[in-house]
N, C-alpha and C. Protein backbone atom coordinates (compact mmCIF):
# COMPACT_ATOMS: atom_id res chain seq x y z
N UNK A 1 12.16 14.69 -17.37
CA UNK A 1 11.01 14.64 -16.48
C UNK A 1 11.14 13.50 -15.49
N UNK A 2 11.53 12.51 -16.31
CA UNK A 2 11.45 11.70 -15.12
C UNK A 2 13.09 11.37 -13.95
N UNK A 3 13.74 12.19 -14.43
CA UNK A 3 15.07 12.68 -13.37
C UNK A 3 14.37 13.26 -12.38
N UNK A 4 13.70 14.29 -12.60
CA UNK A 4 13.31 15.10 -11.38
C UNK A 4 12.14 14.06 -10.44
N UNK A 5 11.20 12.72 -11.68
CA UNK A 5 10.36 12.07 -10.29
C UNK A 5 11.23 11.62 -9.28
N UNK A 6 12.41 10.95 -10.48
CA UNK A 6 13.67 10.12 -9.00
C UNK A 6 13.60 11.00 -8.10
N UNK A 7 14.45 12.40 -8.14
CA UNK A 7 15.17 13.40 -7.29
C UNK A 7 13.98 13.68 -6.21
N UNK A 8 12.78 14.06 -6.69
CA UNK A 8 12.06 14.37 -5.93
C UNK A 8 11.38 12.78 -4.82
N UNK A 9 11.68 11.88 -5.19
CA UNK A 9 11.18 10.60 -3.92
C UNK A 9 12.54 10.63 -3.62
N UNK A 10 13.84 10.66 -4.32
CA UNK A 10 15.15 10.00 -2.89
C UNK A 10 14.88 11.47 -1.81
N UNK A 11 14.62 12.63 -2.61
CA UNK A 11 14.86 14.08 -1.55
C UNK A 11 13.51 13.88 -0.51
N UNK A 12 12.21 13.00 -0.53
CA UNK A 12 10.95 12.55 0.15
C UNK A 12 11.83 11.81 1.34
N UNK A 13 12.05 10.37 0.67
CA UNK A 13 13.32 9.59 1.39
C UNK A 13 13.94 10.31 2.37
N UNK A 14 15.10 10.89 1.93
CA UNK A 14 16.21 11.47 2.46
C UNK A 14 15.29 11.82 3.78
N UNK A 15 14.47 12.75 3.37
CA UNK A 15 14.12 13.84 4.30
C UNK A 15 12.75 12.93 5.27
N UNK A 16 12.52 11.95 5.08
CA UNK A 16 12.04 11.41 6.48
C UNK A 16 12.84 10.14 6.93
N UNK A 17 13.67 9.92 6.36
CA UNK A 17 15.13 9.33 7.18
C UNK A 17 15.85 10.52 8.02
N UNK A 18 16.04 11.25 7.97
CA UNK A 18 16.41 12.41 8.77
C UNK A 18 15.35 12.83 9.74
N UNK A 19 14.37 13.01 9.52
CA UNK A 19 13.36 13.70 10.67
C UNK A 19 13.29 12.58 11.48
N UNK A 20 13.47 11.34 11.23
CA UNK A 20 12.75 10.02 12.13
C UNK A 20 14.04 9.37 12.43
N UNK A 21 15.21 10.16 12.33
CA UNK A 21 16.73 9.50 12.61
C UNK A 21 16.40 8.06 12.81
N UNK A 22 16.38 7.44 10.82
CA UNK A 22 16.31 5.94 11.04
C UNK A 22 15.06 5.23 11.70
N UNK A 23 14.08 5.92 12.63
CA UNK A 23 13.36 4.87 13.32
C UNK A 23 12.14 5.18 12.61
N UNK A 24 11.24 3.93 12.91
CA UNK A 24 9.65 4.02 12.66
C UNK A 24 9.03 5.16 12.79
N UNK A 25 8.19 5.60 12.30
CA UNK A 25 7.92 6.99 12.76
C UNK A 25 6.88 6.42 14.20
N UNK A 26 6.33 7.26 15.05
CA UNK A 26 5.00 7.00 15.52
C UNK A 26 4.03 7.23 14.33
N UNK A 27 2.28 6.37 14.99
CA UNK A 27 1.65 5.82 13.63
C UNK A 27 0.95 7.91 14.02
N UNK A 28 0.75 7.29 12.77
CA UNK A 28 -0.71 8.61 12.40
C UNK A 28 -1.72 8.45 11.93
N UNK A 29 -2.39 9.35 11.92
CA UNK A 29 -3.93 9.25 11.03
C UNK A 29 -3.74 9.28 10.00
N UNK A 30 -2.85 9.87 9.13
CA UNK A 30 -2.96 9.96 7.68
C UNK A 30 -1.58 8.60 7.32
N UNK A 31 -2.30 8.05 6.37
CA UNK A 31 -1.40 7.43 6.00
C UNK A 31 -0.90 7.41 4.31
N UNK A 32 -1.74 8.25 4.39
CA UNK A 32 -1.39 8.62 2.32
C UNK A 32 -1.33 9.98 2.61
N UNK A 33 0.09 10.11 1.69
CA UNK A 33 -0.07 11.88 1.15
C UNK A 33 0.51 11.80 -0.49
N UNK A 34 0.42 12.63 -0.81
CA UNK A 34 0.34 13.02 -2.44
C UNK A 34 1.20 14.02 -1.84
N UNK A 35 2.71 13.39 -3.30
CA UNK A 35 3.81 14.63 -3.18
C UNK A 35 3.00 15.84 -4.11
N UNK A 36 3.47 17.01 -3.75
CA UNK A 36 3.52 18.11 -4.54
C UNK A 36 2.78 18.03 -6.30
N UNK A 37 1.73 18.29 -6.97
CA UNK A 37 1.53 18.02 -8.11
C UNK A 37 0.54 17.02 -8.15
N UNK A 38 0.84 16.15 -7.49
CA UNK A 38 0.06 14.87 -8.29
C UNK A 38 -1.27 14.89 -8.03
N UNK A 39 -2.28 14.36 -8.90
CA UNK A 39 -3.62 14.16 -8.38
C UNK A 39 -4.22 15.68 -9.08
N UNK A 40 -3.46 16.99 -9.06
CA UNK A 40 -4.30 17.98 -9.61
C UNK A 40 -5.14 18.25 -10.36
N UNK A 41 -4.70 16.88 -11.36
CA UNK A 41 -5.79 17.08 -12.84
C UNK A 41 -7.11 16.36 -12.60
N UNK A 42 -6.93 15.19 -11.81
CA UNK A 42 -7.58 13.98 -11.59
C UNK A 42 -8.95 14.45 -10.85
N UNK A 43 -9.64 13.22 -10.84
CA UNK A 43 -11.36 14.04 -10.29
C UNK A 43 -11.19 13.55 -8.90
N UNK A 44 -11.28 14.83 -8.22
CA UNK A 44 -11.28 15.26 -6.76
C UNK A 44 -11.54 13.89 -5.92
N UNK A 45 -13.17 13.90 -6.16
CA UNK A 45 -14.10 13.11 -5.45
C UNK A 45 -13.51 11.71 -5.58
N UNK A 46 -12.66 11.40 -7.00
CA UNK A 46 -12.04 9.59 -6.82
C UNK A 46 -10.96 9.81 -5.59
N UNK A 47 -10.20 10.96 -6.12
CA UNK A 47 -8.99 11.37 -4.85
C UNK A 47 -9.79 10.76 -3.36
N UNK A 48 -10.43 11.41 -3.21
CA UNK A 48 -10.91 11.36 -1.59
C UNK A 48 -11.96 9.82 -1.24
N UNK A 49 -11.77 9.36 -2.43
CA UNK A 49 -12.79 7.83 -2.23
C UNK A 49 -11.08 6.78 -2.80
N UNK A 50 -10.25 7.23 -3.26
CA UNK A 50 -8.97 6.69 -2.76
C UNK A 50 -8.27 6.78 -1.50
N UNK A 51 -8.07 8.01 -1.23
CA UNK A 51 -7.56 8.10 0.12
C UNK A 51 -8.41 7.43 1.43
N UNK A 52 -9.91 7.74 1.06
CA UNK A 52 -10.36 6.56 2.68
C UNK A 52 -10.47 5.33 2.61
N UNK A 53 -10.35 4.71 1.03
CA UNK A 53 -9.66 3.28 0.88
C UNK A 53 -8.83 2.57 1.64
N UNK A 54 -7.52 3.43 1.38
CA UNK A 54 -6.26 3.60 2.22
C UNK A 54 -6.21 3.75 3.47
N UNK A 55 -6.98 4.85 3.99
CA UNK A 55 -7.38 5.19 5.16
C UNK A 55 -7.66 3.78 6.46
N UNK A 56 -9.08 3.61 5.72
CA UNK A 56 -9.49 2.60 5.94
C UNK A 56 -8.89 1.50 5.84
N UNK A 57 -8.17 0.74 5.30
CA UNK A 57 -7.04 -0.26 5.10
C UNK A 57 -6.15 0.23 6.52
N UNK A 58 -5.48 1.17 6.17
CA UNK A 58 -4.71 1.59 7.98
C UNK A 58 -5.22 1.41 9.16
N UNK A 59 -6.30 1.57 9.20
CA UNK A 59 -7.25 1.74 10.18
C UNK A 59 -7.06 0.01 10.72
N UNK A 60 -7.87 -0.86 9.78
CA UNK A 60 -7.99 -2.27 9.84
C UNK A 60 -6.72 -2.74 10.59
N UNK A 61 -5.82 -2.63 9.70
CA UNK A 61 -4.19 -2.87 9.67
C UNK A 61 -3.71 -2.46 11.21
N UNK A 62 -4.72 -1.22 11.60
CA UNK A 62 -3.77 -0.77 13.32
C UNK A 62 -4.48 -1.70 14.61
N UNK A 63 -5.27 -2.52 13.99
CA UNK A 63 -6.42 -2.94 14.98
C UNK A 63 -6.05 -3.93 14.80
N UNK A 64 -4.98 -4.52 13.77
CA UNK A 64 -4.99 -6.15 13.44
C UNK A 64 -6.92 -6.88 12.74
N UNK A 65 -7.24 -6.19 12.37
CA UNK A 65 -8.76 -6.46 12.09
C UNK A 65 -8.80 -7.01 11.02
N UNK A 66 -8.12 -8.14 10.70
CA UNK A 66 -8.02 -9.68 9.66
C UNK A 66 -9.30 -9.23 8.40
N UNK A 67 -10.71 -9.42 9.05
CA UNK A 67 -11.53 -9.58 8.19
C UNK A 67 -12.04 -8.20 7.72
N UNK A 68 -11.77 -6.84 8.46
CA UNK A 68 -12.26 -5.32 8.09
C UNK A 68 -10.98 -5.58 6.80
N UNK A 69 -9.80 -5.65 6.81
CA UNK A 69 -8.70 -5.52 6.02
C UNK A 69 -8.81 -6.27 4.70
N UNK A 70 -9.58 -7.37 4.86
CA UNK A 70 -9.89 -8.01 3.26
C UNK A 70 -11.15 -7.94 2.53
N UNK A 71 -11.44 -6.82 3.31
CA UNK A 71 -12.25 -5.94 2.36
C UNK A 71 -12.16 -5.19 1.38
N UNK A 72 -11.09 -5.12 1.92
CA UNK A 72 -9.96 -4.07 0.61
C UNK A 72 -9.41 -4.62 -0.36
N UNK A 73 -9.38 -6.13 -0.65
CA UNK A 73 -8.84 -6.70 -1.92
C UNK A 73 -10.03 -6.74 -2.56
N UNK A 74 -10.08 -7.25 -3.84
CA UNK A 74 -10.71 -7.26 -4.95
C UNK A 74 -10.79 -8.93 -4.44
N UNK A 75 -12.24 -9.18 -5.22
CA UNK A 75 -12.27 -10.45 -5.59
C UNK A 75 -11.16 -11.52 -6.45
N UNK A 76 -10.90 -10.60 -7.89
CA UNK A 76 -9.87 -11.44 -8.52
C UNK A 76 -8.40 -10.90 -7.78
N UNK A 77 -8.02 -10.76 -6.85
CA UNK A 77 -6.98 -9.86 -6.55
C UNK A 77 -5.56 -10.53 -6.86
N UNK A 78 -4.72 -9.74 -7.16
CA UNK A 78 -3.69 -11.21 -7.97
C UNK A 78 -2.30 -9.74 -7.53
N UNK A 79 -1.70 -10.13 -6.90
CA UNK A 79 -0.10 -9.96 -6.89
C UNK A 79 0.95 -10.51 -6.32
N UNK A 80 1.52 -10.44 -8.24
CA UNK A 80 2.60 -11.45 -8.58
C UNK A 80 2.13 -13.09 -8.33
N UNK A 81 0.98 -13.17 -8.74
CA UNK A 81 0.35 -14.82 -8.46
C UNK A 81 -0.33 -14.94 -6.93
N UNK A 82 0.02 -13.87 -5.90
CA UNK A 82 -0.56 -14.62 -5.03
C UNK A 82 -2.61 -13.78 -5.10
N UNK A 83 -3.01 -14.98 -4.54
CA UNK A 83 -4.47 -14.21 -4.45
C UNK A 83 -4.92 -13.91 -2.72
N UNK A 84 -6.07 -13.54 -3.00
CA UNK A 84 -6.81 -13.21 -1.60
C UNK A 84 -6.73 -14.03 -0.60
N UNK A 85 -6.26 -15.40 -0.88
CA UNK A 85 -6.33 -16.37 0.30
C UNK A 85 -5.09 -15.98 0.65
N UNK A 86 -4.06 -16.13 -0.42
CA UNK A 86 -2.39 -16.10 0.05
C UNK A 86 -2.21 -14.75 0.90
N UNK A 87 -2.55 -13.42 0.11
CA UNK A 87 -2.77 -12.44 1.32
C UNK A 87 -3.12 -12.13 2.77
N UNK A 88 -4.11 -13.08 2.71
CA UNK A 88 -4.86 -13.51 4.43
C UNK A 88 -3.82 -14.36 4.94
N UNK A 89 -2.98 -15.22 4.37
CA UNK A 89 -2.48 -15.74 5.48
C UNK A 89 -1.52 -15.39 5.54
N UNK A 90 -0.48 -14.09 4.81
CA UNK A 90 0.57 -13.50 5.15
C UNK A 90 0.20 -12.39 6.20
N UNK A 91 -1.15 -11.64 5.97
CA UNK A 91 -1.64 -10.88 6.97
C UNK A 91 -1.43 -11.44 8.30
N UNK A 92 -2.08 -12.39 8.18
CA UNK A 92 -2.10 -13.45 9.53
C UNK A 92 -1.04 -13.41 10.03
N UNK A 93 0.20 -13.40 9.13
CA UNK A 93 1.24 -14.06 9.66
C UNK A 93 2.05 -12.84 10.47
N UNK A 94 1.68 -11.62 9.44
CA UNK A 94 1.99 -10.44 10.18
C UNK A 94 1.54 -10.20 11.24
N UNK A 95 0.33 -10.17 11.75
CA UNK A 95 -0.50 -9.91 12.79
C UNK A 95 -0.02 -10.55 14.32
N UNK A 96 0.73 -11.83 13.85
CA UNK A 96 1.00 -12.71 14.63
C UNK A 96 2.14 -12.65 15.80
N UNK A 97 3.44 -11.77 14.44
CA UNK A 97 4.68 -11.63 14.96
C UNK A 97 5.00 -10.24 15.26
N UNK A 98 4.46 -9.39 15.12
CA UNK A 98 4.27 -7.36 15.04
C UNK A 98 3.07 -7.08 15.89
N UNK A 99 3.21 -5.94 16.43
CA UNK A 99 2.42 -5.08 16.97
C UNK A 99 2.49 -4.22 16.56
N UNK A 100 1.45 -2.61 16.92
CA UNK A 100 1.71 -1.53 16.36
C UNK A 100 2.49 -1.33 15.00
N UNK A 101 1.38 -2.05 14.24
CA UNK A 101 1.50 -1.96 12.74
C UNK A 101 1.16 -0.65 12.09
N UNK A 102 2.00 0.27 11.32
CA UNK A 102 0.76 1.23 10.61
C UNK A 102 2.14 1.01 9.60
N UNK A 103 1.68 1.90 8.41
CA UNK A 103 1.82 2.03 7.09
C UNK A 103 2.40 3.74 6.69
N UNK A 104 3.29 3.98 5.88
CA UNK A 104 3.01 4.67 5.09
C UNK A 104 2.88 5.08 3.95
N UNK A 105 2.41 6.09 3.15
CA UNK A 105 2.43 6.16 1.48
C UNK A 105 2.74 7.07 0.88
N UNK A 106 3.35 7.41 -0.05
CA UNK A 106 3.39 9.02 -0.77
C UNK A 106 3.07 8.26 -2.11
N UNK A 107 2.49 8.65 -2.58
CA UNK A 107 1.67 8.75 -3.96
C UNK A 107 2.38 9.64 -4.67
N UNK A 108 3.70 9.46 -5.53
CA UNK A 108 3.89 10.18 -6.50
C UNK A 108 3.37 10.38 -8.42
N UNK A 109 2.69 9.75 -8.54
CA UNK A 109 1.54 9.26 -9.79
C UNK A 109 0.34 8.53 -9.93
N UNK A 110 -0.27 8.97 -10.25
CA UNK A 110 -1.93 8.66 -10.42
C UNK A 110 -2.53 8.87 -11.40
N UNK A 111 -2.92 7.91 -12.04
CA UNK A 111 -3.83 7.79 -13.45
C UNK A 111 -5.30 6.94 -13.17
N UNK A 112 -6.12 7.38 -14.23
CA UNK A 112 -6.98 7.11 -13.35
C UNK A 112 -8.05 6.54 -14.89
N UNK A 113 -8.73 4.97 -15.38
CA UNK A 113 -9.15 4.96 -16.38
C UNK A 113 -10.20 4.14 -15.86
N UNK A 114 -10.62 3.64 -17.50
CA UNK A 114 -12.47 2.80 -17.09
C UNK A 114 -12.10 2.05 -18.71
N UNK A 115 -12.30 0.28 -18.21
CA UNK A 115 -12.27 -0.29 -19.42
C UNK A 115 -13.24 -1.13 -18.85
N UNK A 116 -14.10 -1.91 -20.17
CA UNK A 116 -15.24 -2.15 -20.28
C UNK A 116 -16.24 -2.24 -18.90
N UNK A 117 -16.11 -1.25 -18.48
CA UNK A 117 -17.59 -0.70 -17.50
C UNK A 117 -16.39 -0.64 -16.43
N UNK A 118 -15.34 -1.23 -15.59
CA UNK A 118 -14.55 -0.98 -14.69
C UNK A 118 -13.79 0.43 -14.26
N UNK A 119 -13.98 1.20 -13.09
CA UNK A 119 -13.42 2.48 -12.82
C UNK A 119 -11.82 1.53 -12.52
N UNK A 120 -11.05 1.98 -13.00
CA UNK A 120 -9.25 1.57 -12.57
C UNK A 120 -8.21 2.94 -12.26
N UNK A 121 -7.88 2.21 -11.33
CA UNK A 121 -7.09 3.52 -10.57
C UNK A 121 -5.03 2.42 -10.88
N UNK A 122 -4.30 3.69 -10.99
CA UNK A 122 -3.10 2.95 -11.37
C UNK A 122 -2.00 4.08 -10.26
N UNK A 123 -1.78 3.72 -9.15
CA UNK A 123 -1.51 4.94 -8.37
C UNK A 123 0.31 4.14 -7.35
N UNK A 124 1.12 4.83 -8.53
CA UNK A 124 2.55 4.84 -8.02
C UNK A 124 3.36 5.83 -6.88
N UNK A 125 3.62 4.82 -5.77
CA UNK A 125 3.47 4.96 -5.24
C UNK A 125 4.71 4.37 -3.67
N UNK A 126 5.63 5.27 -3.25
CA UNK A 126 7.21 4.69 -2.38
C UNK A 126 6.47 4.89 -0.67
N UNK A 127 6.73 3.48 -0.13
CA UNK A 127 6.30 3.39 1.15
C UNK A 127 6.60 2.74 1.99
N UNK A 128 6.20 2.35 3.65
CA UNK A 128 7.05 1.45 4.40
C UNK A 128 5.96 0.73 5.00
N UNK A 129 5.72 -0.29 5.47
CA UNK A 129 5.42 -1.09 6.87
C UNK A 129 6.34 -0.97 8.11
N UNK A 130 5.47 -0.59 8.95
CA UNK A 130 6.34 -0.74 10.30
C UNK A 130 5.56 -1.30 10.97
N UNK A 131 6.27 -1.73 11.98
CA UNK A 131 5.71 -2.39 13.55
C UNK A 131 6.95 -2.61 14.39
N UNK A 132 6.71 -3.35 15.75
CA UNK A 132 7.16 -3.66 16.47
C UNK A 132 7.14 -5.18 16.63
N UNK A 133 8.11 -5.80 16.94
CA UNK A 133 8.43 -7.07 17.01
C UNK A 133 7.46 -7.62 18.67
N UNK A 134 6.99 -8.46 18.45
CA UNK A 134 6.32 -8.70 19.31
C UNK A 134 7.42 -9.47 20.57
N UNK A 135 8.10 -9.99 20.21
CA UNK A 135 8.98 -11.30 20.91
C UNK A 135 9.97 -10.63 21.78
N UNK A 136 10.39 -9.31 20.59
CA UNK A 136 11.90 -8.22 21.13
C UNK A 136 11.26 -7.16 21.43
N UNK A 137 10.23 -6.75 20.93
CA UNK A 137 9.66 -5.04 21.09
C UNK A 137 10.19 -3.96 20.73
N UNK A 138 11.35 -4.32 19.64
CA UNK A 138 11.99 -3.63 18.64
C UNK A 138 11.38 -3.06 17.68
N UNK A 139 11.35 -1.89 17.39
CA UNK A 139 10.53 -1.23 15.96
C UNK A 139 11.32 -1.85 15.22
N UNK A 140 10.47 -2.14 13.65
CA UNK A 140 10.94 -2.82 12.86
C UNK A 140 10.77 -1.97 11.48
N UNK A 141 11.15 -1.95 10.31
CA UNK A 141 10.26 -2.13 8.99
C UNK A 141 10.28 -2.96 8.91
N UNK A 142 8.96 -3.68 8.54
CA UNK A 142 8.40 -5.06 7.50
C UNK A 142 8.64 -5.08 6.77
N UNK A 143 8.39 -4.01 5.89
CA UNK A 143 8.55 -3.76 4.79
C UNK A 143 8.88 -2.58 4.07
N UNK A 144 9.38 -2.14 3.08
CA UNK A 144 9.50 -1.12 1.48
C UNK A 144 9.45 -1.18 0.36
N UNK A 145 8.78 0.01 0.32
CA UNK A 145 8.84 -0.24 -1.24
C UNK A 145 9.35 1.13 -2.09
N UNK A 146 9.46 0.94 -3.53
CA UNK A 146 9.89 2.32 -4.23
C UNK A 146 9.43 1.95 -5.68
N UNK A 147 8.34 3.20 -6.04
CA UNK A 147 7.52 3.21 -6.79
C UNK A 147 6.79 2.05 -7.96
N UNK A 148 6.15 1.58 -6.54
CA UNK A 148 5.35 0.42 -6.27
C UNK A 148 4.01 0.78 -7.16
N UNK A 149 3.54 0.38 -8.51
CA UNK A 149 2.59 0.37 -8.66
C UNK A 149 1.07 -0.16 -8.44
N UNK A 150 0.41 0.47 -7.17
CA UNK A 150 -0.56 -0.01 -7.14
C UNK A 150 -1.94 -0.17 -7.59
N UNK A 151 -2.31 -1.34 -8.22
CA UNK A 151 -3.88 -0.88 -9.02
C UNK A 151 -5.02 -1.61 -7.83
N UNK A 152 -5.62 -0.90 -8.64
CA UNK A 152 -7.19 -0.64 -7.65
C UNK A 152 -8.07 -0.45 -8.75
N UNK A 153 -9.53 -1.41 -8.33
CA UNK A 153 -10.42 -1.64 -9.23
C UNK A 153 -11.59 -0.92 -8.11
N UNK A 154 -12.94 -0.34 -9.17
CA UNK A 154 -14.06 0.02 -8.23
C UNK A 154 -14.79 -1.47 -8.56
N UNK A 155 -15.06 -1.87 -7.38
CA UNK A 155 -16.14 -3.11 -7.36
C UNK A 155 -16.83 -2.80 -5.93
N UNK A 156 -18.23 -2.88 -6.53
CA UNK A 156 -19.38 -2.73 -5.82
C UNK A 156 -19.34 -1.69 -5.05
N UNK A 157 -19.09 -0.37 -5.40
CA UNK A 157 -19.02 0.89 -5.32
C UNK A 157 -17.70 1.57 -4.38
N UNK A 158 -17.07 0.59 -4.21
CA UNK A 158 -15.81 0.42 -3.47
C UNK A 158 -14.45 0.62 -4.26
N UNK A 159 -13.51 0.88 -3.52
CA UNK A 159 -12.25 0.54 -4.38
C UNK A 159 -11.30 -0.62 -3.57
N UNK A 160 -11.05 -0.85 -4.27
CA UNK A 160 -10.51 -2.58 -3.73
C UNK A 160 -9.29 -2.25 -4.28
N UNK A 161 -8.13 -3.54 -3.65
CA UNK A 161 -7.05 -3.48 -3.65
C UNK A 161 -6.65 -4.59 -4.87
N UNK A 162 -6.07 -4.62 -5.97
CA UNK A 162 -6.44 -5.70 -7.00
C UNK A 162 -5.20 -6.38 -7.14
N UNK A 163 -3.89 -5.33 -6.61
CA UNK A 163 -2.84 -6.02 -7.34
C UNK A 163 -1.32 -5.06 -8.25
N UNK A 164 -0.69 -5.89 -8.29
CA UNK A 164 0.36 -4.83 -9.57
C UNK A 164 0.17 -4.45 -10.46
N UNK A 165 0.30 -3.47 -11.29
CA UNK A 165 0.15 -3.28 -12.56
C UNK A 165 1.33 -3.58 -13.40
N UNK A 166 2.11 -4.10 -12.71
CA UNK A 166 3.57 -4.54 -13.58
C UNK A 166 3.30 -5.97 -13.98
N UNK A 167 2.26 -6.35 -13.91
CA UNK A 167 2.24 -7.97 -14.34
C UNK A 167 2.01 -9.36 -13.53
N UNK A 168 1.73 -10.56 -13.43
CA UNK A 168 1.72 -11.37 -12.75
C UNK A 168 2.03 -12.66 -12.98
N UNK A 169 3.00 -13.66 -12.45
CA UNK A 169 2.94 -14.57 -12.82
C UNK A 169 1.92 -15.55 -12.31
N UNK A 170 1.96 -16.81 -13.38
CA UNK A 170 0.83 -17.66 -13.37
C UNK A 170 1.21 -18.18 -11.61
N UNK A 171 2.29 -18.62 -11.60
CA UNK A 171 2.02 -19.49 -10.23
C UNK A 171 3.73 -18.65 -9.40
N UNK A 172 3.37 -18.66 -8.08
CA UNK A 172 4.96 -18.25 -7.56
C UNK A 172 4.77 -18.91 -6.26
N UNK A 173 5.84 -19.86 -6.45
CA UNK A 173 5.96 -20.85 -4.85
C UNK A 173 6.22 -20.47 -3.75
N UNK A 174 5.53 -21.26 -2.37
CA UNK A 174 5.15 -20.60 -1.48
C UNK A 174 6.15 -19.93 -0.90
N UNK A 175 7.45 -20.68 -0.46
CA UNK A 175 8.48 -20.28 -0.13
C UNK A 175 9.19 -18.55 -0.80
N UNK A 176 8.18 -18.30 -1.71
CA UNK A 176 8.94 -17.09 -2.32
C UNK A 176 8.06 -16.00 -2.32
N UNK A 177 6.92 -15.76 -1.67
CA UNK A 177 5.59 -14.74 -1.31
C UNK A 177 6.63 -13.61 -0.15
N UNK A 178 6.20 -12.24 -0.83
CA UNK A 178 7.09 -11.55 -0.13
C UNK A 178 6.21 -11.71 1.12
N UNK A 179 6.75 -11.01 2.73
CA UNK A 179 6.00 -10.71 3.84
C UNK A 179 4.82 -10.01 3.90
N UNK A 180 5.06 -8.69 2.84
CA UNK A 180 3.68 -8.08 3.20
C UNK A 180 3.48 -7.87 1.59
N UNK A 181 2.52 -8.67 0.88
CA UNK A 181 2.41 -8.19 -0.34
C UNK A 181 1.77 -6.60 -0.34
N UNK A 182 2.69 -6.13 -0.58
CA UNK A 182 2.09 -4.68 -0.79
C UNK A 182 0.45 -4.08 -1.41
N UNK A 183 0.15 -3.07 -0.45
CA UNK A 183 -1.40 -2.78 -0.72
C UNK A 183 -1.97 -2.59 -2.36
């Protein structure tokens, strides 16, 4: 089973490295899709209050809109040690040196639980950052990733952006915060 998740994200891969021969794509409106399968079992209505999460996060993200965009973290938001402040100022930092930022996502797994009163979303997930270099005006990726687990907590009727589900360390020095901590 899980041969065919590989096969099926490098053949995702493959096949928009080929349509976009190598380059950024142009941005779009959608910036999440769900490969084939996933999400079927799952309750609809979280689906579609995940996706305008995301949505919404893109949205922020295409406008450079600093403070719409950290809306989307969680209060305790923690990945790999960094928190909500460290996020803002890598945002920042993105914002600074890129233009025409957008995102993309394919969601190949989604689980979806509730521990003591918390809705938790655990949604794996291979994607890119792009932009344009502000200085050269070169399309760039910022960033990638490959099946990136992202968790997401409901707080205050929202879904927020919380962090990895692979774990976190207590402290990770500054010098070593990736560029775009992933959504």
């Amino acid at each position: 089973m899980k041969r065919r998740s590989v096969i099926k994200i490098i053949l995702i891969l493959v096949g928009t490295l080929i349509l976009n021969q190598g380059q950024p794509p142009n941005p779009v409106a959608a910036a999440v899709e769900f490969a084939p399968g996933v999400g079927a079992d799952a309750d609809q209505p979280v689906i579609r209050e995940l996706l305008a999460a995301f949505d919404e996060a893109e949205a922020a993200v295409k406008k450079a809109d600093l403070d719409a965009l950290m809306k989307f973290y969680a209060t305790t938001y923690n990945y790999h040690g960094l928190k909500r402040s460290d996020v803002r100022r890598v945002w920042e930092e993105v914002f600074v040196h890129y233009g025409d930022i957008s995102s993309s996502h394919v969601f190949t797994e989604l689980k979806l639980a509730q521990a003591d009163g918390v809705r938790k979303a655990f949604v794996t997930c291979t994607g890119w950052l792009y932009g344009t270099e502000k200085q050269t005006g070169k399309p760039i990726t910022i960033d990638s990733w490959v099946r990136e687990v992202h968790y997401l907590v409901k707080e205050e009727g929202a879904w927020r952006f919380f962090g990895n589900a692979g774990g976190a360390d207590d402290h990770v020095p500054a010098g070593s915060a990736p560029h775009h901590p992933l959504f």
